[in-house]
C-alpha atoms as a PDB file:
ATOM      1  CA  UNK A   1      78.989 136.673 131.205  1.00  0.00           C
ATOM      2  CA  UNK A   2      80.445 135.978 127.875  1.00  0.00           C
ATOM      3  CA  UNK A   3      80.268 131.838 126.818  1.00  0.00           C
ATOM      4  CA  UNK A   4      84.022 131.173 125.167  1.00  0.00           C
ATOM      5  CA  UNK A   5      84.124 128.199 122.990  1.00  0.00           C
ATOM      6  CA  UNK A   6      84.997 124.853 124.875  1.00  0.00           C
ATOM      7  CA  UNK A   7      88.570 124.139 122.805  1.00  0.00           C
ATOM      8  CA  UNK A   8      89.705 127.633 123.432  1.00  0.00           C
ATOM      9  CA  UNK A   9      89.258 127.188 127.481  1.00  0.00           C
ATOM     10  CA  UNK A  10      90.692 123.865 126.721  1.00  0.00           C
ATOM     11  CA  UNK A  11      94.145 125.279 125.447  1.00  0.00           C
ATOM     12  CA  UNK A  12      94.165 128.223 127.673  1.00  0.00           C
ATOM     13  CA  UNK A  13      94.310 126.563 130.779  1.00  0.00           C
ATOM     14  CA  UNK A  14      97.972 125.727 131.047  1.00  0.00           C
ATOM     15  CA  UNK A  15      98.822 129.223 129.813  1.00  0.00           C
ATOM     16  CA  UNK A  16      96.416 130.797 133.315  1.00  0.00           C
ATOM     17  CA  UNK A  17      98.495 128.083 135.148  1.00  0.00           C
ATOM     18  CA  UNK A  18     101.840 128.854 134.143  1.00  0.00           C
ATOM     19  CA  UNK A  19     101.008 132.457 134.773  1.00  0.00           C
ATOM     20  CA  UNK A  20      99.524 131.809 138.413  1.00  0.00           C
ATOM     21  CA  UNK A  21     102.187 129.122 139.665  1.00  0.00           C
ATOM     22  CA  UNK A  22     105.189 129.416 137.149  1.00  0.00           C
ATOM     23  CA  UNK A  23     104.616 125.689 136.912  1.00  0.00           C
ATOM     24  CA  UNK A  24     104.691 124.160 133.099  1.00  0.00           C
ATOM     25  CA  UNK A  25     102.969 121.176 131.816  1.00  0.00           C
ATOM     26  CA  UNK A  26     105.153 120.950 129.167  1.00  0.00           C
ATOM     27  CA  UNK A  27     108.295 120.132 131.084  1.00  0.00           C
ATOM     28  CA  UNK A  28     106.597 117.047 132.421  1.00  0.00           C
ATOM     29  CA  UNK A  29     105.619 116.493 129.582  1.00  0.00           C
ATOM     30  CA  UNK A  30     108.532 116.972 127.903  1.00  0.00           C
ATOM     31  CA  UNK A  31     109.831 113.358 126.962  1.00  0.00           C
ATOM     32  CA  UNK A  32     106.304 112.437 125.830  1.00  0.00           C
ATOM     33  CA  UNK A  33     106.550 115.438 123.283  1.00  0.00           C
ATOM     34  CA  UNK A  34     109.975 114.597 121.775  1.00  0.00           C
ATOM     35  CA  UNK A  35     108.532 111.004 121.679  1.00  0.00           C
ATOM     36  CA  UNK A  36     105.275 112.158 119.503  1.00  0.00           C
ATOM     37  CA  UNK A  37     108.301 114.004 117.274  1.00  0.00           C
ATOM     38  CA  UNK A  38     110.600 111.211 117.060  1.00  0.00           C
ATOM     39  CA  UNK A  39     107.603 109.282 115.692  1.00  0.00           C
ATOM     40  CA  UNK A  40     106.055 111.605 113.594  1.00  0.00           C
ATOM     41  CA  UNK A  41     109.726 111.419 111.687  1.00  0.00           C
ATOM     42  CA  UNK A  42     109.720 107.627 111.923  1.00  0.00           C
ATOM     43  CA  UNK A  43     106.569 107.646 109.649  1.00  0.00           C
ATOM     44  CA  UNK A  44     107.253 110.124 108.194  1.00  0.00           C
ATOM     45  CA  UNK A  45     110.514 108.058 106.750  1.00  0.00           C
ATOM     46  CA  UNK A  46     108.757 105.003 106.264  1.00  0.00           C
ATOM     47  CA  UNK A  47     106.234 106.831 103.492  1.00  0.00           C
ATOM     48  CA  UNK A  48     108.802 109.019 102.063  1.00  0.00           C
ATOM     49  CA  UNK A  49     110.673 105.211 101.391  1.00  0.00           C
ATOM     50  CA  UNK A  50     107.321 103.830  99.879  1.00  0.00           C
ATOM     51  CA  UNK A  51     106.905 106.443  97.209  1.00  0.00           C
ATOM     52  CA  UNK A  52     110.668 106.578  96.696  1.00  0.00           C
ATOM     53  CA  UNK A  53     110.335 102.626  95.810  1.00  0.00           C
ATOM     54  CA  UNK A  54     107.665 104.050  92.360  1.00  0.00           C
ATOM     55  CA  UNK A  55     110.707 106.400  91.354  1.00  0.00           C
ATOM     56  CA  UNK A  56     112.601 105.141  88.592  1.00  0.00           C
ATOM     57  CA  UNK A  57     115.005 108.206  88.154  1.00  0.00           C
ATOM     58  CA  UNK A  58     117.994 105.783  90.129  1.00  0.00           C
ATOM     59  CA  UNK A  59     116.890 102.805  87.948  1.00  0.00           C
ATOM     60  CA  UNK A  60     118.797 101.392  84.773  1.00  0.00           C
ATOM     61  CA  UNK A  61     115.610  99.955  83.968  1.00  0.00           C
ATOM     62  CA  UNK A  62     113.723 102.426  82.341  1.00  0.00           C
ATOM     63  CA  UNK A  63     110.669 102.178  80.243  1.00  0.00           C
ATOM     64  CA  UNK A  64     107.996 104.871  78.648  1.00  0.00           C
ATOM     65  CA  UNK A  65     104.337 103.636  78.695  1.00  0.00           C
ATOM     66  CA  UNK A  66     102.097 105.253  76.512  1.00  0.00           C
ATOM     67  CA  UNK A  67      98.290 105.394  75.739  1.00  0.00           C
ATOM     68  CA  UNK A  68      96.563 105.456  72.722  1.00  0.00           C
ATOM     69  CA  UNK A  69      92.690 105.611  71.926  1.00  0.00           C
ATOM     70  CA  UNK A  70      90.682 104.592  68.810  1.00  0.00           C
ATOM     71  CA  UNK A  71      88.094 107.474  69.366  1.00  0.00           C
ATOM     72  CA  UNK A  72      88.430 110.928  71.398  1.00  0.00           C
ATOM     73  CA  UNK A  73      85.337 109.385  73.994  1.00  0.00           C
ATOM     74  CA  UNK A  74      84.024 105.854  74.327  1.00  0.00           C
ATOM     75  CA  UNK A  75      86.824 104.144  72.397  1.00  0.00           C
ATOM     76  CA  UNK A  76      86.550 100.299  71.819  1.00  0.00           C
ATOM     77  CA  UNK A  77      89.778  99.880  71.700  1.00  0.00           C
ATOM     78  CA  UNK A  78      93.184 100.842  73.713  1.00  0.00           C
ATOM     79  CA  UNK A  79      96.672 100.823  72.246  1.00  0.00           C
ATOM     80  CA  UNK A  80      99.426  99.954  74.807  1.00  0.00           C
ATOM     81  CA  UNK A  81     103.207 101.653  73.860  1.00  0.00           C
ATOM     82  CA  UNK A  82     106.127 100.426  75.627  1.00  0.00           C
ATOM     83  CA  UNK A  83     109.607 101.798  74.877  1.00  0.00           C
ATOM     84  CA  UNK A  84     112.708 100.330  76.532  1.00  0.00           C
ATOM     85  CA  UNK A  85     114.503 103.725  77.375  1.00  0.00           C
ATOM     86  CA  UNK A  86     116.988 102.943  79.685  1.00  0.00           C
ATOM     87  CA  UNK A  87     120.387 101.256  79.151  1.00  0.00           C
ATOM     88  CA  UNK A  88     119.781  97.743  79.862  1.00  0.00           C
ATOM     89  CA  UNK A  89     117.265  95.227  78.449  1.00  0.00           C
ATOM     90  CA  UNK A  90     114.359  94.490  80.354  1.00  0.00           C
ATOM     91  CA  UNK A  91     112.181  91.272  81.401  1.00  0.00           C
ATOM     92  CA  UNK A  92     108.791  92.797  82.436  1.00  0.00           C
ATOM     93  CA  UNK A  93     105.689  90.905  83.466  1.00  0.00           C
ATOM     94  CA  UNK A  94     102.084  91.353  82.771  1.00  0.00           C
ATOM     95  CA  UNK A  95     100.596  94.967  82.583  1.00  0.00           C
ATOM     96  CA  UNK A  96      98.318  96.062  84.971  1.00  0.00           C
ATOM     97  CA  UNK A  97      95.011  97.498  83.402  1.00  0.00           C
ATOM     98  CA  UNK A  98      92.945  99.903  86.131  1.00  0.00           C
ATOM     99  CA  UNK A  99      89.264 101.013  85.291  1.00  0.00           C
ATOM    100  CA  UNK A 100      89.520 104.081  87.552  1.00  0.00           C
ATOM    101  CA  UNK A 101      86.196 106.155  89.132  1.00  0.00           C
ATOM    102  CA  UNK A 102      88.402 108.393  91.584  1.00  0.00           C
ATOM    103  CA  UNK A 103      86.907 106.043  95.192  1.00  0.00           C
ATOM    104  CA  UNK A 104      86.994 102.844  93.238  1.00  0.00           C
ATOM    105  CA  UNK A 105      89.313 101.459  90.977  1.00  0.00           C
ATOM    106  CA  UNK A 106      88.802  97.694  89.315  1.00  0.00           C
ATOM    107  CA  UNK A 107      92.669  96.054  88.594  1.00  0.00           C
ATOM    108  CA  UNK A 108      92.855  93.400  85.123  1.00  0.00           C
ATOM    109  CA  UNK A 109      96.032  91.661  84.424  1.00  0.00           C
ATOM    110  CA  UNK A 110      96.745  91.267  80.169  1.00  0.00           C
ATOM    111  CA  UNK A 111      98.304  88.145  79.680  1.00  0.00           C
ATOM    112  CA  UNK A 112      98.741  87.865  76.159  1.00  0.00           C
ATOM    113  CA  UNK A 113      96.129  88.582  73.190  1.00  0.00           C
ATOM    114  CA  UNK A 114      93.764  85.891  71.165  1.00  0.00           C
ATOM    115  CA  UNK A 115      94.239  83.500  73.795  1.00  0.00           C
ATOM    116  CA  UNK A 116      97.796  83.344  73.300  1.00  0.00           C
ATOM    117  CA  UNK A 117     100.120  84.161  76.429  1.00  0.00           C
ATOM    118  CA  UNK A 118     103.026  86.388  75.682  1.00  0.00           C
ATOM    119  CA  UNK A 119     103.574  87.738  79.215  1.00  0.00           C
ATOM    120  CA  UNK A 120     106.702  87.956  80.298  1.00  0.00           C
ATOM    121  CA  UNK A 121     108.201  89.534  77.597  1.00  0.00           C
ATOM    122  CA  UNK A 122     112.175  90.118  77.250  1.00  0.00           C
ATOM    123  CA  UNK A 123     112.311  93.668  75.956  1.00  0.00           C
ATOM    124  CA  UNK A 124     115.886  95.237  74.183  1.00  0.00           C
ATOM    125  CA  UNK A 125     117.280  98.443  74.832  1.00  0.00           C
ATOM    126  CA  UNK A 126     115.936 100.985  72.100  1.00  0.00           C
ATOM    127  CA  UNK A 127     112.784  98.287  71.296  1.00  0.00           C
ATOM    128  CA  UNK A 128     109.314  98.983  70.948  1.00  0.00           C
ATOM    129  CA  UNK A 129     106.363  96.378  72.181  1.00  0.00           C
ATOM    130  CA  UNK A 130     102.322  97.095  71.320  1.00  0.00           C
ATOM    131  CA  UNK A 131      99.456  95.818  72.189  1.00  0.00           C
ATOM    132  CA  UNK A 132      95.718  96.664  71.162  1.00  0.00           C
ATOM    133  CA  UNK A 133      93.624  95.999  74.003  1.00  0.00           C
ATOM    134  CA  UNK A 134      89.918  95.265  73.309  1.00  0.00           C
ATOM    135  CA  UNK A 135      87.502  97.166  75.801  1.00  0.00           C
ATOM    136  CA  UNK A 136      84.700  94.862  75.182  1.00  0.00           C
ATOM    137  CA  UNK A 137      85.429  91.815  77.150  1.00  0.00           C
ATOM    138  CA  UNK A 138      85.841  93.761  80.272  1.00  0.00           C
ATOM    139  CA  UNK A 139      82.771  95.636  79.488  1.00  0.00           C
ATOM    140  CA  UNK A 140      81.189  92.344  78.922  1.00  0.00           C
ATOM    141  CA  UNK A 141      82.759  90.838  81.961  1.00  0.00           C
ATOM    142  CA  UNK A 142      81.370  93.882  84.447  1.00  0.00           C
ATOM    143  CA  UNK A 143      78.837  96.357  82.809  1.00  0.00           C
ATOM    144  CA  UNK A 144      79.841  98.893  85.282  1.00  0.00           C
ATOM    145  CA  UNK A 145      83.371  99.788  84.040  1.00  0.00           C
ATOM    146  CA  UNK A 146      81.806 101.725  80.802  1.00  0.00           C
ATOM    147  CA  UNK A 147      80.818 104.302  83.987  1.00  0.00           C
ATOM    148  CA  UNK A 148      84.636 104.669  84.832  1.00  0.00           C
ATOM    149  CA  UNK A 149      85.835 107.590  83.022  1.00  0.00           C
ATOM    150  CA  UNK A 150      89.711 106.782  82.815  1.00  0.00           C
ATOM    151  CA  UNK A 151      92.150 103.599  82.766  1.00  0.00           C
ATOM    152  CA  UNK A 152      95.333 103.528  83.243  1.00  0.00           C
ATOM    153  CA  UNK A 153      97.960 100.535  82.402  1.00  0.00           C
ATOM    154  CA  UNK A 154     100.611 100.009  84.758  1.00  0.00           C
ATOM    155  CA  UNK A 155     104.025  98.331  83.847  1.00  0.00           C
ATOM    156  CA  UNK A 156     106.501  96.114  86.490  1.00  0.00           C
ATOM    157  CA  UNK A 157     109.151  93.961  85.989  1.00  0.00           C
ATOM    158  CA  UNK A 158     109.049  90.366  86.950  1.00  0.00           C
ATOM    159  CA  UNK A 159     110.819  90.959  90.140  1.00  0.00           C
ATOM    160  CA  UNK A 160     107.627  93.150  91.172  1.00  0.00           C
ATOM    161  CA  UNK A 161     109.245  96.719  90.478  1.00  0.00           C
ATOM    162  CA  UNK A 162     107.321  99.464  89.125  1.00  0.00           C
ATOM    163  CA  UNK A 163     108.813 100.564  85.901  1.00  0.00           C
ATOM    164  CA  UNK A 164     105.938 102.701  84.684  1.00  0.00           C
ATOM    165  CA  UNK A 165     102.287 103.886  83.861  1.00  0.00           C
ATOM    166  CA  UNK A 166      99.946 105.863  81.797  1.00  0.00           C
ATOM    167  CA  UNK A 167      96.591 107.150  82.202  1.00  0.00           C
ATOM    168  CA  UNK A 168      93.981 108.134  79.557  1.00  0.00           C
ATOM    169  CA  UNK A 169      89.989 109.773  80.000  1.00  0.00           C
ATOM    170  CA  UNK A 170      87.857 107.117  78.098  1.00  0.00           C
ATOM    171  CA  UNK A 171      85.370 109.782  78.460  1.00  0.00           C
ATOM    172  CA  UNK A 172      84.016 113.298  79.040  1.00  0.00           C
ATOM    173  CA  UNK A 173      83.818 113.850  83.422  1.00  0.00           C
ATOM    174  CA  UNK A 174      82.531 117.278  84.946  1.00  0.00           C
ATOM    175  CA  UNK A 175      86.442 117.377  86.786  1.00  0.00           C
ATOM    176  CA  UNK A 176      89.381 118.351  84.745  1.00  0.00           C
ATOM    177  CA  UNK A 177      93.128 117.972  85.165  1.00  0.00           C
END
């Protein structure tokens, strides 16, 4: 006597009693099928919407973020680009600064620099706004983050909408992209 594997016995089981009584569980089960697909679309919809939400391609607000580091690994400090692109001016809030370690990410909103808020900014079609972004105090703040090996700054509107983001490898990691 041969032992079959438990799944396989499992699935062929309707099969040996379609064959024997011409009798199929699937049209019982029918409905309950095209409910799982109906479902599996419904979801399916509701992500696709999500990540559609990120795209910018249909926006007039457009923006290009861009990265900058003062050394090639373990640079104190980060300079933050922002180009308005697109054809209309643009009123964005304060970026979103990730320490990122691929299962954990730590999120720091930049509201201004020295103390001095300058968040939210009104930025003109074809204008240019940086920022130099000391690494220190968040070091300082959690000594932990000097393990994350890349940050990325994220830019949104003041309405919430996700205009744009960069990432950049603060330092050398064993995985590479």
């Amino acid at each position: 006597m041969t032992k079959t594997p438990f799944l396989l016995t499992i699935l062929e089981k309707p099969f040996l009693q379609y064959f024997q009584t011409g009798w199929s569980p699937i049209d019982d089960n029918l409905h309950l099928i095209l409910l799982l697909i109906a479902l599996s679309l419904v979801f399916g919809l509701v992500f696709l919407v999500k990540k559609i939400r990120y795209i910018t391609w249909f926006s007039k607000q457009k923006v290009r973020v861009e990265i900058g580091k003062s050394r090639l690994y373990y640079p104190e400090f980060v300079k933050l680009t922002i180009t308005n692109i697109g054809s209309t001016d643009v009123d964005f809030d304060r970026p979103l600064l990730v320490f990122d370690n691929w299962w954990m990410k730590r999120k720091f909103r930049i509201s201004g620099v020295e103390g001095r808020n300058i968040y939210p900014l009104y930025l003109e079609k074809g204008k240019t706004h940086t920022l130099n972004i000391d690494l220190s105090p968040f070091y300082g703040y959690d000594r932990k983050l000097k393990s994350y090996p890349k940050v990325r700054i994220e830019v949104f509107n003041i309405k919430g909408k996700y205009l744009g983001g960069h990432a950049v490898y603060l330092r050398k990691t064993l995985i590479k992209f």
